[in-house]
C-alpha atoms as a PDB file:
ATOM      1  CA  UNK A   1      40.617 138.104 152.980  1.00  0.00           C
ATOM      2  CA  UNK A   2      41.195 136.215 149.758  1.00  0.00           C
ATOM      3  CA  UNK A   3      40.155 132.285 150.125  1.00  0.00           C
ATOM      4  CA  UNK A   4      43.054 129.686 150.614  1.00  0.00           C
ATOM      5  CA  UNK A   5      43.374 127.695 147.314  1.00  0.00           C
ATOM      6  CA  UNK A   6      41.893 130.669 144.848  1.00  0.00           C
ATOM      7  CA  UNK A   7      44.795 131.570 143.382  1.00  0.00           C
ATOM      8  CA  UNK A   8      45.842 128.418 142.368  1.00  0.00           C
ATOM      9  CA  UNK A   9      42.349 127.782 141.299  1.00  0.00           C
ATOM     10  CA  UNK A  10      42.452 131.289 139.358  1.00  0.00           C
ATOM     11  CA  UNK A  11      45.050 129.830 137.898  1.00  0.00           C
ATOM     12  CA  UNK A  12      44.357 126.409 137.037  1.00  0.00           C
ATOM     13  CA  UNK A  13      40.912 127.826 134.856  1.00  0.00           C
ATOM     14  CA  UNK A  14      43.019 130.169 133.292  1.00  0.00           C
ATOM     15  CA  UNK A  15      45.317 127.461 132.272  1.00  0.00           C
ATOM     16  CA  UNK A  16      42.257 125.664 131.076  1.00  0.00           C
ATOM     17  CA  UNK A  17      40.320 128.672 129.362  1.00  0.00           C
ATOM     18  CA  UNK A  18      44.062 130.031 127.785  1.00  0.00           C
ATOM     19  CA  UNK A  19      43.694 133.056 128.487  1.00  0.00           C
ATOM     20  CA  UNK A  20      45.957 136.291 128.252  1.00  0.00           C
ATOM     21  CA  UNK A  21      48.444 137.428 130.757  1.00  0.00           C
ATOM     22  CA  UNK A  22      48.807 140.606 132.180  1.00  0.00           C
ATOM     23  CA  UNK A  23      52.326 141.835 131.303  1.00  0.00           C
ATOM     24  CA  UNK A  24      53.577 141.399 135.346  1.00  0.00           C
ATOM     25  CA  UNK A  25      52.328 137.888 134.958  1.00  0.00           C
ATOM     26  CA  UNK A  26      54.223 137.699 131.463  1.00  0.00           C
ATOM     27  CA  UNK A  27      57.213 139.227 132.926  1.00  0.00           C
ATOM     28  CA  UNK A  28      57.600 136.956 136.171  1.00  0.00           C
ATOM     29  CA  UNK A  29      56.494 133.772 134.315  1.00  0.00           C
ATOM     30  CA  UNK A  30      59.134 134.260 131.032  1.00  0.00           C
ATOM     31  CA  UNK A  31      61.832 134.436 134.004  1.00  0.00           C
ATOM     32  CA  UNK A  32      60.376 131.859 136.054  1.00  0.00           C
ATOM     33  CA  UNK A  33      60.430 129.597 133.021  1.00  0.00           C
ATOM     34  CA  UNK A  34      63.594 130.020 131.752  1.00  0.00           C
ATOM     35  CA  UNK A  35      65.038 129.802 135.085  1.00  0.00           C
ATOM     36  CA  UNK A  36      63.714 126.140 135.506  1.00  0.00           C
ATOM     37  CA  UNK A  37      64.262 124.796 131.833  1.00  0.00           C
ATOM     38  CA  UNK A  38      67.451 126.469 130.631  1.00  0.00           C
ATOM     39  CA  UNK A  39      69.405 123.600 132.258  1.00  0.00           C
ATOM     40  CA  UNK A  40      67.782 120.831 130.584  1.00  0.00           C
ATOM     41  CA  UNK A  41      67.876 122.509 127.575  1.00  0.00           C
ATOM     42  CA  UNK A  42      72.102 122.986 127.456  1.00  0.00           C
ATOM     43  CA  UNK A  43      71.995 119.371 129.125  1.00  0.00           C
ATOM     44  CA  UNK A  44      70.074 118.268 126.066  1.00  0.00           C
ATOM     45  CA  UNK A  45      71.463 120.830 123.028  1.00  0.00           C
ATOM     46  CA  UNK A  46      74.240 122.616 124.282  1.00  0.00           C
ATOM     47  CA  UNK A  47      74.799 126.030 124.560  1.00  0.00           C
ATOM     48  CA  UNK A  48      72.333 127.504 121.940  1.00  0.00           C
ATOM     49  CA  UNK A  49      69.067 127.855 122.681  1.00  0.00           C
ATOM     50  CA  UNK A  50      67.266 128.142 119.096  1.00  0.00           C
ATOM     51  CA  UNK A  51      66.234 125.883 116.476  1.00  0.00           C
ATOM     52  CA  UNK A  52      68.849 124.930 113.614  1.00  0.00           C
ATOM     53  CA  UNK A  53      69.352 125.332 110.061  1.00  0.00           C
ATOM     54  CA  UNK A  54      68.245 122.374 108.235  1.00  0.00           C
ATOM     55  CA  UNK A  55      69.774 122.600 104.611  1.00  0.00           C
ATOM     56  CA  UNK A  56      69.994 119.484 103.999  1.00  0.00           C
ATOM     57  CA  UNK A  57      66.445 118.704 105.391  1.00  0.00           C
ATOM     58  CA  UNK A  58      67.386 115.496 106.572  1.00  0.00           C
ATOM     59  CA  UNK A  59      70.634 116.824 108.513  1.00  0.00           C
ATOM     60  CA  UNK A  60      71.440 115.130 112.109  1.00  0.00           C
ATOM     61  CA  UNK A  61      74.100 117.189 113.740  1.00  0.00           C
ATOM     62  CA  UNK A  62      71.517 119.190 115.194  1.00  0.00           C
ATOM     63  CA  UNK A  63      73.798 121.525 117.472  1.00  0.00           C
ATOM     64  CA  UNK A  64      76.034 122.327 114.445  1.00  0.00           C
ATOM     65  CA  UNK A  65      72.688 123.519 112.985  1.00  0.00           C
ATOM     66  CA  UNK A  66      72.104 125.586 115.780  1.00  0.00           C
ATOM     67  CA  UNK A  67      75.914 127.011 115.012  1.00  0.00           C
ATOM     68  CA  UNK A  68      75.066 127.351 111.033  1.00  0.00           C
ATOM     69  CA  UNK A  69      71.753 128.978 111.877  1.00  0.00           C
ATOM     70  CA  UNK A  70      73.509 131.907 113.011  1.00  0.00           C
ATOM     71  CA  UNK A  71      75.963 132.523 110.591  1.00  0.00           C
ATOM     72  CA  UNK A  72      73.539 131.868 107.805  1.00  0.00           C
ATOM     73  CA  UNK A  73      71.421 134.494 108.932  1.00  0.00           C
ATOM     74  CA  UNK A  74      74.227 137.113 109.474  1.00  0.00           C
ATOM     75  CA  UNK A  75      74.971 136.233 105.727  1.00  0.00           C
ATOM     76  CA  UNK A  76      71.466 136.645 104.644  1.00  0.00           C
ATOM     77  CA  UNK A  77      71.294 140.206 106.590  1.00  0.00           C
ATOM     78  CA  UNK A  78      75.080 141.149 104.647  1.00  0.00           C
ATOM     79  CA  UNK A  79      76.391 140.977 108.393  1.00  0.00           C
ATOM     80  CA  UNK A  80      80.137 140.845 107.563  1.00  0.00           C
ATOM     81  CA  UNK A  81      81.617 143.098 110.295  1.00  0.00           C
ATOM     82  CA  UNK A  82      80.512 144.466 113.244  1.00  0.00           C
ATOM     83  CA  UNK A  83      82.264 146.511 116.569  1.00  0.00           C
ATOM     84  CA  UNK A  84      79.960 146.129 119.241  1.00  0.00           C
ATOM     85  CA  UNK A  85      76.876 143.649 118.839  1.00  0.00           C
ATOM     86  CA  UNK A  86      74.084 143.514 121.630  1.00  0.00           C
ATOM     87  CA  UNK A  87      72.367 140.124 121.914  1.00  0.00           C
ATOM     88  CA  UNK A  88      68.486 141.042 123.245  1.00  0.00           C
ATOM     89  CA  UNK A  89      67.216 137.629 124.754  1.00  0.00           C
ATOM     90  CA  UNK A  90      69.923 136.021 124.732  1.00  0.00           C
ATOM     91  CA  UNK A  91      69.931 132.946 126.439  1.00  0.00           C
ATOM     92  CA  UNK A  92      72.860 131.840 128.287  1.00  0.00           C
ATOM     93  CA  UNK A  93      74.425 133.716 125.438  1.00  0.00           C
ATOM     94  CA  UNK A  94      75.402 130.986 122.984  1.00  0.00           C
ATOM     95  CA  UNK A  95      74.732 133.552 119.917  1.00  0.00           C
ATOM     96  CA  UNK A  96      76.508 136.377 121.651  1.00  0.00           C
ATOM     97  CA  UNK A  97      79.589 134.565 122.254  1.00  0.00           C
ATOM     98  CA  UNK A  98      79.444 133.307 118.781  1.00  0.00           C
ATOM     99  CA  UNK A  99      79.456 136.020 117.173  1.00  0.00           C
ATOM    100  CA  UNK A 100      82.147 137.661 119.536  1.00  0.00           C
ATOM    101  CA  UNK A 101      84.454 135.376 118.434  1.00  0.00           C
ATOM    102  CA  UNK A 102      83.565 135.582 114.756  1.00  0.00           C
ATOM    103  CA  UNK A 103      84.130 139.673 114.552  1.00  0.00           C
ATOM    104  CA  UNK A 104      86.097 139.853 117.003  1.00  0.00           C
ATOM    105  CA  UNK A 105      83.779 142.693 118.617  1.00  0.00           C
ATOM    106  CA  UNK A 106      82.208 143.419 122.380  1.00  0.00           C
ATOM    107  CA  UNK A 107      79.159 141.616 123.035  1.00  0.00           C
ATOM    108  CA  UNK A 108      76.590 142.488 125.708  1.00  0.00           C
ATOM    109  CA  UNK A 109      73.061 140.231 125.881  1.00  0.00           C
ATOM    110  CA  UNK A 110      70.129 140.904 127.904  1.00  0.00           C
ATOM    111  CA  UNK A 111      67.532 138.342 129.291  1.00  0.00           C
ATOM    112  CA  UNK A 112      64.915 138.483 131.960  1.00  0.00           C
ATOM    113  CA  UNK A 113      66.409 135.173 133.879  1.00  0.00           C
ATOM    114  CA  UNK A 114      69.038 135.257 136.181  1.00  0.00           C
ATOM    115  CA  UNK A 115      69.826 131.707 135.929  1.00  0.00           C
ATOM    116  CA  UNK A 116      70.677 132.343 132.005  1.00  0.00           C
ATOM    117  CA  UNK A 117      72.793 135.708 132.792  1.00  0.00           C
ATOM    118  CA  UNK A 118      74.653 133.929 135.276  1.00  0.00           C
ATOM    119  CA  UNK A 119      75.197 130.857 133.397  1.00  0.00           C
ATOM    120  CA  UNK A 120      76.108 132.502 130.220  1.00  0.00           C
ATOM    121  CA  UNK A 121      79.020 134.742 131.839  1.00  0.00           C
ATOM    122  CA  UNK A 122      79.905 131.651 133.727  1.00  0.00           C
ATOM    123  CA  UNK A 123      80.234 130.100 129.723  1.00  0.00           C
ATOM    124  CA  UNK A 124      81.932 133.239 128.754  1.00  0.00           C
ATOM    125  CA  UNK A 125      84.983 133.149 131.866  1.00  0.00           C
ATOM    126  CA  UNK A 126      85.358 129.090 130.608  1.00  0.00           C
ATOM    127  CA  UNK A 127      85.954 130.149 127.106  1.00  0.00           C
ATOM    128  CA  UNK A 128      87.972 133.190 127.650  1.00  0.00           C
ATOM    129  CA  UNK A 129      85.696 135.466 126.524  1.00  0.00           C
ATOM    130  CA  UNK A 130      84.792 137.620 129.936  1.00  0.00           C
ATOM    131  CA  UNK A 131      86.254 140.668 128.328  1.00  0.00           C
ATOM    132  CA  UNK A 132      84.575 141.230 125.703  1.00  0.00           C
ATOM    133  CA  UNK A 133      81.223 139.882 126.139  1.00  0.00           C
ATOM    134  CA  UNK A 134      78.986 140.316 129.305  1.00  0.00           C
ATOM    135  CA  UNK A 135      75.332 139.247 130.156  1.00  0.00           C
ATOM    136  CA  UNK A 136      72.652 141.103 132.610  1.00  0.00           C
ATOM    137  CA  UNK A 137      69.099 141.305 133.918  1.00  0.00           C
ATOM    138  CA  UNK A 138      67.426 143.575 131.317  1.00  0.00           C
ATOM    139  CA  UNK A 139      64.112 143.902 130.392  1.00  0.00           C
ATOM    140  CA  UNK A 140      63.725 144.655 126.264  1.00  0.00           C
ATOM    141  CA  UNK A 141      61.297 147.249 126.546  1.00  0.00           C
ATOM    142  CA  UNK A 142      63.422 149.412 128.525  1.00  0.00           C
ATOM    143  CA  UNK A 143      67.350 148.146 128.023  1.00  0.00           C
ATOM    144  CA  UNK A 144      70.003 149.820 130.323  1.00  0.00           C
ATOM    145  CA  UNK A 145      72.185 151.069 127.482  1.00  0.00           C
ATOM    146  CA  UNK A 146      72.540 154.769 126.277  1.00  0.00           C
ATOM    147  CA  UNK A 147      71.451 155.655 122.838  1.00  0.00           C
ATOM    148  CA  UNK A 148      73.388 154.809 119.790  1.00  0.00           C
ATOM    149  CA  UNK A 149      75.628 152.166 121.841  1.00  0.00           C
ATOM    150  CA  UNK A 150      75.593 149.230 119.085  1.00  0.00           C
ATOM    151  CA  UNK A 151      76.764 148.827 115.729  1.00  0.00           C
ATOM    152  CA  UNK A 152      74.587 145.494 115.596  1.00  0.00           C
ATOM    153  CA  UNK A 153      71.484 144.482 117.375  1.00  0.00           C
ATOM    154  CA  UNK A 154      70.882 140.427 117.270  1.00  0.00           C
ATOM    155  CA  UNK A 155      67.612 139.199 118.421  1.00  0.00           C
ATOM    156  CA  UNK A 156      66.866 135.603 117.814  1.00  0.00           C
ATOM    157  CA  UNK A 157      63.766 133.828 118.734  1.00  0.00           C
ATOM    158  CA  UNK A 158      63.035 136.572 121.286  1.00  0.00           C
ATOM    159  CA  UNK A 159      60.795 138.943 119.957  1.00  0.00           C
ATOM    160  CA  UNK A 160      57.902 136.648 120.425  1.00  0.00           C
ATOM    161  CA  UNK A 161      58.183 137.522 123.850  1.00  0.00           C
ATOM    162  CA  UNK A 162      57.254 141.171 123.451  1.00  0.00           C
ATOM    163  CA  UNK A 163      54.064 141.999 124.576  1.00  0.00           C
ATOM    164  CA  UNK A 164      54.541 145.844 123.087  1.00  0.00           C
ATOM    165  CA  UNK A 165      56.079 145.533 119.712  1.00  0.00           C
ATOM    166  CA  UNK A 166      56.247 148.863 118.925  1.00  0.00           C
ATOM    167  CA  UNK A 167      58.004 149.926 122.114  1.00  0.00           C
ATOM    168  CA  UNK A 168      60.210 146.787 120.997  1.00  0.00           C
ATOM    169  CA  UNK A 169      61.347 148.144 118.208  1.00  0.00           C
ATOM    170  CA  UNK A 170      61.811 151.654 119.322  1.00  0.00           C
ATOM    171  CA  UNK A 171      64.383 150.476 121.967  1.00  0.00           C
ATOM    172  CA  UNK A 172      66.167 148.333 118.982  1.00  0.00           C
ATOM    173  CA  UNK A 173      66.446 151.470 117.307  1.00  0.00           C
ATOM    174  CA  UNK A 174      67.620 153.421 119.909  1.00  0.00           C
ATOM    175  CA  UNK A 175      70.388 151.963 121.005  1.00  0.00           C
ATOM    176  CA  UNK A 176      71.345 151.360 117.458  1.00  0.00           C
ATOM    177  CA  UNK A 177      74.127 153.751 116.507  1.00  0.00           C
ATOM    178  CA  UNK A 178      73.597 155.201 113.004  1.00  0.00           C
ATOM    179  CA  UNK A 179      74.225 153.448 109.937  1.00  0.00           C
ATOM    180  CA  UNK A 180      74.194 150.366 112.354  1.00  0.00           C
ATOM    181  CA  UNK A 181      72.230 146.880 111.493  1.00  0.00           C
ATOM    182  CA  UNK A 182      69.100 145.576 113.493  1.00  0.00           C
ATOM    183  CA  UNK A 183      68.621 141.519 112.612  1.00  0.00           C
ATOM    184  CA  UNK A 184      65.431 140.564 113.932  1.00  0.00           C
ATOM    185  CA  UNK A 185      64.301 136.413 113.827  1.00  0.00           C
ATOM    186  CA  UNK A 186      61.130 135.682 115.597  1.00  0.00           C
ATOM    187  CA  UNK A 187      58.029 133.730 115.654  1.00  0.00           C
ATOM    188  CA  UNK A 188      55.295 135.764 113.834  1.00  0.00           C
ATOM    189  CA  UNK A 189      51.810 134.633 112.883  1.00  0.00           C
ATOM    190  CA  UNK A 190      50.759 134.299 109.112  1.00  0.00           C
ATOM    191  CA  UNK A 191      50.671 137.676 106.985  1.00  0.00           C
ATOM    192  CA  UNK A 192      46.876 139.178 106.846  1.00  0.00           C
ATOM    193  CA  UNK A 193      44.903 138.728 103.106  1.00  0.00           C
ATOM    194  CA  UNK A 194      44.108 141.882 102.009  1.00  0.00           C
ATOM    195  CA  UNK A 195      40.511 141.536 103.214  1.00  0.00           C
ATOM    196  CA  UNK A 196      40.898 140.194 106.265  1.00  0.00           C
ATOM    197  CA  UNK A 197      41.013 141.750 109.267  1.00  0.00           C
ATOM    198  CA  UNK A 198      42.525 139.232 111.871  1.00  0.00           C
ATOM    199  CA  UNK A 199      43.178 135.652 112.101  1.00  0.00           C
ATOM    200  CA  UNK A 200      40.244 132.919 112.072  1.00  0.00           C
ATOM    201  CA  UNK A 201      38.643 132.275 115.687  1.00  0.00           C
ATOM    202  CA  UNK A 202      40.474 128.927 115.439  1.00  0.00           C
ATOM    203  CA  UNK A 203      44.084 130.159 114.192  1.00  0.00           C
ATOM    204  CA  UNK A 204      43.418 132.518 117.663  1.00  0.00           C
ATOM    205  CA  UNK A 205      42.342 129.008 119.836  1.00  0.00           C
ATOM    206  CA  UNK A 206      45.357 127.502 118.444  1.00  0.00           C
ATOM    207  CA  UNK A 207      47.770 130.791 119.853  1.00  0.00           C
ATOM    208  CA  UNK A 208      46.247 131.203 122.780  1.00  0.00           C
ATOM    209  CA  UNK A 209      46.994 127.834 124.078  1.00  0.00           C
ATOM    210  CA  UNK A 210      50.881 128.262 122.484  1.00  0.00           C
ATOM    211  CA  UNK A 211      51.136 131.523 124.677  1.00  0.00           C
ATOM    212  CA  UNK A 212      49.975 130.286 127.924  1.00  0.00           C
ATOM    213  CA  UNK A 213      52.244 126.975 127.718  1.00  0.00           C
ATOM    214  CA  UNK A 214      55.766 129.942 126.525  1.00  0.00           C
ATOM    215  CA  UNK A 215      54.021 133.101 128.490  1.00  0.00           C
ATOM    216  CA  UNK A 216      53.864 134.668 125.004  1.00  0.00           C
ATOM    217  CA  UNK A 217      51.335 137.976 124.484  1.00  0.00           C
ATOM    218  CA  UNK A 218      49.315 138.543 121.263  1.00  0.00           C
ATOM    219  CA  UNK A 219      51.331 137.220 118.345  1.00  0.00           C
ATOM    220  CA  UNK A 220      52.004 140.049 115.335  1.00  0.00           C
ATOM    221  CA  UNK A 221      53.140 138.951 111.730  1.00  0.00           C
ATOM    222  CA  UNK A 222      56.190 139.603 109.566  1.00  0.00           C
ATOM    223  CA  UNK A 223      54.609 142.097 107.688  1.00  0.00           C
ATOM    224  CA  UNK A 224      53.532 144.287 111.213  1.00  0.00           C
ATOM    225  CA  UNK A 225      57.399 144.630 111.928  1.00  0.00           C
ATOM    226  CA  UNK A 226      58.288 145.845 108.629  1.00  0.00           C
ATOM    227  CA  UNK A 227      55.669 148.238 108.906  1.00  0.00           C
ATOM    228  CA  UNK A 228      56.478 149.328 112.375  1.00  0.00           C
ATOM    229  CA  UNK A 229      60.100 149.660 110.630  1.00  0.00           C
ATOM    230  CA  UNK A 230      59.450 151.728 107.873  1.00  0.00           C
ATOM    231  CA  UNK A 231      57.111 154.205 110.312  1.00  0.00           C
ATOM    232  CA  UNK A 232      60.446 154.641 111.949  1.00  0.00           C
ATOM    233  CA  UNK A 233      62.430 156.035 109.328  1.00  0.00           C
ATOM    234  CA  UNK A 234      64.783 152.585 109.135  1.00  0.00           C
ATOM    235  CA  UNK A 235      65.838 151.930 105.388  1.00  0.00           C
ATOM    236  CA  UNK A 236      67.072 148.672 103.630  1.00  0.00           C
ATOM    237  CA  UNK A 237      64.266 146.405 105.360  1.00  0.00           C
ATOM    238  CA  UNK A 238      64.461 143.326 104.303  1.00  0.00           C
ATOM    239  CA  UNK A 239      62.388 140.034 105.436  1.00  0.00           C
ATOM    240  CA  UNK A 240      62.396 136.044 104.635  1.00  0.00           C
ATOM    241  CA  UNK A 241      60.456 133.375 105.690  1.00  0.00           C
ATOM    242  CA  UNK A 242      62.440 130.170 106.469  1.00  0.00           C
ATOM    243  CA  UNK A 243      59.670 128.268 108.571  1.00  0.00           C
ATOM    244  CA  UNK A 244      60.987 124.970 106.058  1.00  0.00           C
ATOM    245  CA  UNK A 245      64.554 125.467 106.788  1.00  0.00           C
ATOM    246  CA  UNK A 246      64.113 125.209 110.768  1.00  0.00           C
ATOM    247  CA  UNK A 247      60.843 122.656 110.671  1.00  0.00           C
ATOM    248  CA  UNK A 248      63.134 119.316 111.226  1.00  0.00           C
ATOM    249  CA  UNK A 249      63.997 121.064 114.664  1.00  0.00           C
ATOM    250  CA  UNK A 250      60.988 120.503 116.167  1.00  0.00           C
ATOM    251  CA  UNK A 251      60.591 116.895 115.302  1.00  0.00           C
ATOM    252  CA  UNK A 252      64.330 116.567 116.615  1.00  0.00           C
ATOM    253  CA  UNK A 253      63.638 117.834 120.038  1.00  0.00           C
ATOM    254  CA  UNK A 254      60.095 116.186 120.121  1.00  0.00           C
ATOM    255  CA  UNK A 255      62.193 113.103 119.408  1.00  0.00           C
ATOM    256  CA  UNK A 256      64.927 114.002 122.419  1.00  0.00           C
ATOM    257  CA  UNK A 257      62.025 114.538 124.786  1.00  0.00           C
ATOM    258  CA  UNK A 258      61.056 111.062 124.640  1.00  0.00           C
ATOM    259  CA  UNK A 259      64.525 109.369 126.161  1.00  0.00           C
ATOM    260  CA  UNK A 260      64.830 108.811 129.548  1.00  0.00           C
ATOM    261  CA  UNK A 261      67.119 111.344 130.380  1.00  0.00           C
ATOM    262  CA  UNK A 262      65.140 114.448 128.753  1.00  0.00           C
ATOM    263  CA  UNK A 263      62.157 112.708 130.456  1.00  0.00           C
ATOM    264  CA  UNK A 264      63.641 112.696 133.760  1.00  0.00           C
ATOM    265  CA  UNK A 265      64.784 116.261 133.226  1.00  0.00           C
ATOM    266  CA  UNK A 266      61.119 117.481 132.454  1.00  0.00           C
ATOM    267  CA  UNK A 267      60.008 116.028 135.561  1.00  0.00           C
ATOM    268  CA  UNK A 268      62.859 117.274 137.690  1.00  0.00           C
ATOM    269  CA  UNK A 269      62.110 121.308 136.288  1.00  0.00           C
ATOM    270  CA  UNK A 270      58.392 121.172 136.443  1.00  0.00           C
ATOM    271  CA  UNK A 271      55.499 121.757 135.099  1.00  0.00           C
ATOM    272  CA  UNK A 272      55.791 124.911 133.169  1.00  0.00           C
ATOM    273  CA  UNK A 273      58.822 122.894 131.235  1.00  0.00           C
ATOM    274  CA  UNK A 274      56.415 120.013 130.937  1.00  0.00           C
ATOM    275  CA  UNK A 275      53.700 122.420 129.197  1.00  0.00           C
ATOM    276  CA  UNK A 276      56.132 123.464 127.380  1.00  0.00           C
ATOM    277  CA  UNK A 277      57.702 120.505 125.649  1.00  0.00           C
ATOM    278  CA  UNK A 278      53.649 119.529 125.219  1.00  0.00           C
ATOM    279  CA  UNK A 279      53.393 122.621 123.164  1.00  0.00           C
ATOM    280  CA  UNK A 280      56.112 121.647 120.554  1.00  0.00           C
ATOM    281  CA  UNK A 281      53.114 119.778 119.253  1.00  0.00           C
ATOM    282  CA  UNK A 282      51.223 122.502 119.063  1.00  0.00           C
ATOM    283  CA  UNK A 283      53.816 124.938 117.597  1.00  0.00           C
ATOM    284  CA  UNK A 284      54.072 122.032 114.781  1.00  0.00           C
ATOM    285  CA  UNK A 285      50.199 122.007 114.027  1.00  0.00           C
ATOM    286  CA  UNK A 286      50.384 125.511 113.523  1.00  0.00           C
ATOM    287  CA  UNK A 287      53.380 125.256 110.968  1.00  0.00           C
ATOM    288  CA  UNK A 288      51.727 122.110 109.454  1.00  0.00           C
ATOM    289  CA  UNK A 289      48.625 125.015 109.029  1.00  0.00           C
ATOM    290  CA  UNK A 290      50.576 127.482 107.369  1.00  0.00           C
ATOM    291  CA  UNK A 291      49.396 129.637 110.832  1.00  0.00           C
ATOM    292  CA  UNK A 292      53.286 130.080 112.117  1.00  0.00           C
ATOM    293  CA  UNK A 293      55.977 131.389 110.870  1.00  0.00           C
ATOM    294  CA  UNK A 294      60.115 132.011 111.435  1.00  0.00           C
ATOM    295  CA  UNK A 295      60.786 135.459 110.212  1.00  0.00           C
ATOM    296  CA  UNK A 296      63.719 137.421 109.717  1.00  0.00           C
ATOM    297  CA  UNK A 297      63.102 141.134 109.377  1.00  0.00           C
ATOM    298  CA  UNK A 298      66.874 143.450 108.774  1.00  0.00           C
ATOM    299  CA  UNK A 299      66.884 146.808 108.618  1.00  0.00           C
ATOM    300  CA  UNK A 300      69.769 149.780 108.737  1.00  0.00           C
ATOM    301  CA  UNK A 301      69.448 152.986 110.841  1.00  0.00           C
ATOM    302  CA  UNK A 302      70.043 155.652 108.824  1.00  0.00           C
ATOM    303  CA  UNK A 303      73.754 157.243 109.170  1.00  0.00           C
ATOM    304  CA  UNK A 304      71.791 161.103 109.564  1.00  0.00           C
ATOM    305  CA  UNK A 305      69.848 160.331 112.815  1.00  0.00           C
END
């Protein structure tokens, strides 16, 4: 008969140790968190939750950055056009409905919180956009779509997430139809030196408190995905690094966490959301470090598969 108390106690020294989650425990507690802090998050920045695109550096209108983040990455990727787009993490769908409306195309997104799928087709009947874009309880690793179902696959600031990477980007390419675009923008972890073999026992401290505070697994680098691409048969991979473009973003929320309303909000959605506005600070140290990184990875599936 387990002891009253251990759990939480389990819990608490795991907390305290940072230790790795078991992909159930990643699973429930991505959800769970998301569920909590996705209000306070459109309460604070609107409809897009992602970091912005700060050219100039010293920019203010922080949700129009959010907005230009998006279509300066579909320009960087040669995006122009695209039929039906599939939005994996998505948020309470701020990208997908974007993006709807700037091709004109279906849009389906996928997240593991049923507040945010809920919420974001809410969004989508308020803007008149509930037929042609749609959100769902999905997991990644398995989506509910048949093969070849997307002309473009969007995942933004989600692939961090993924505690199997290569599964990850099997299921990107199989729903891709051929000839189709993946765009891929995620948190990654510096690129390996030729004679290294993994990151300092520090850089590791450092992640492993930043994944228990986001239930994030093991951290992979920019260089791993285009690798895991190009084992895959994808062609035209391209990446970027624009860890300076999005940096202001982090002070900017830091900043917004500190009025009373944001503060207020943290303490009405808990303590996960607490954690994680605590590990902003943390996510800076390791960009002040050169440790993290924003990457975008694009690739094309080729038109014979």
């Amino acid at each position: 008969m387990a002891v009253p108390g251990m759990k939480t106690i389990r819990r608490v020294r795991d907390s305290v140790f940072s230790r790795e989650r078991n992909r159930e425990d990643l699973t429930k507690g991505i959800a769970h968190f998301y569920d909590r802090s996705s209000k306070l998050w459109e309460d604070v920045w609107g409809e897009h939750m992602h970091h912005g695109y700060y050219i100039p550096a010293d920019r203010t209108d922080h949700q129009q950055a959010q907005i230009d983040l998006i279509d300066e990455v579909l320009k960087w990727a040669n995006a122009t056009e695209a039929k039906n787009v599939v939005d994996v993490g998505c948020g309470i769908g701020g990208s997908s409905r974007h993006i709807a409306k700037k091709f004109d195309c279906a849009a389906s997104g996928i997240t593991l919180s049923p507040y945010q799928a809920a919420r974001g087709n809410e969004l989508a009947k308020e803007q008149g956009l509930d037929s042609k874009v749609n959100f769902q309880v999905a997991n990644a690793l398995s989506m509910p779509f048949e093969k070849d179902s997307f002309d473009l696959i969007w995942s933004l600031e989600s692939g961090e997430h993924m505690p199997d990477k290569a599964k990850f980007v099997n299921e990107l390419i199989r729903v891709t139809a051929p000839g189709g675009r993946i765009i891929v923008v995620t948190w990654c972890h510096r690129d390996l030196e030729p004679s290294e073999t993994g990151l300092t026992k520090k850089e590791d401290k450092l992640l492993a408190k930043i994944n228990r505070a986001y239930y994030l697994p093991r951290w992979c680098s920019v260089n791993d995905y285009v690798d895991l691409m190009k084992s895959e048969g994808l062609t035209d991979i391209r990446r970027d690094d624009w860890s300076h473009i999005i940096a202001p973003f982090w002070r900017a929320v830091i900043k917004s966490s500190l009025n009373l309303k944001s503060a207020y909000g943290l303490l009405k959605s808990g303590f996960s959301t607490i954690r994680g506005a605590y590990a902003m600070l943390l996510m800076l140290r390791g960009f002040d470090k050169g440790l993290i990184k924003f990457g975008l990875i694009t690739a094309t599936k080729p038109a014979d598969n």
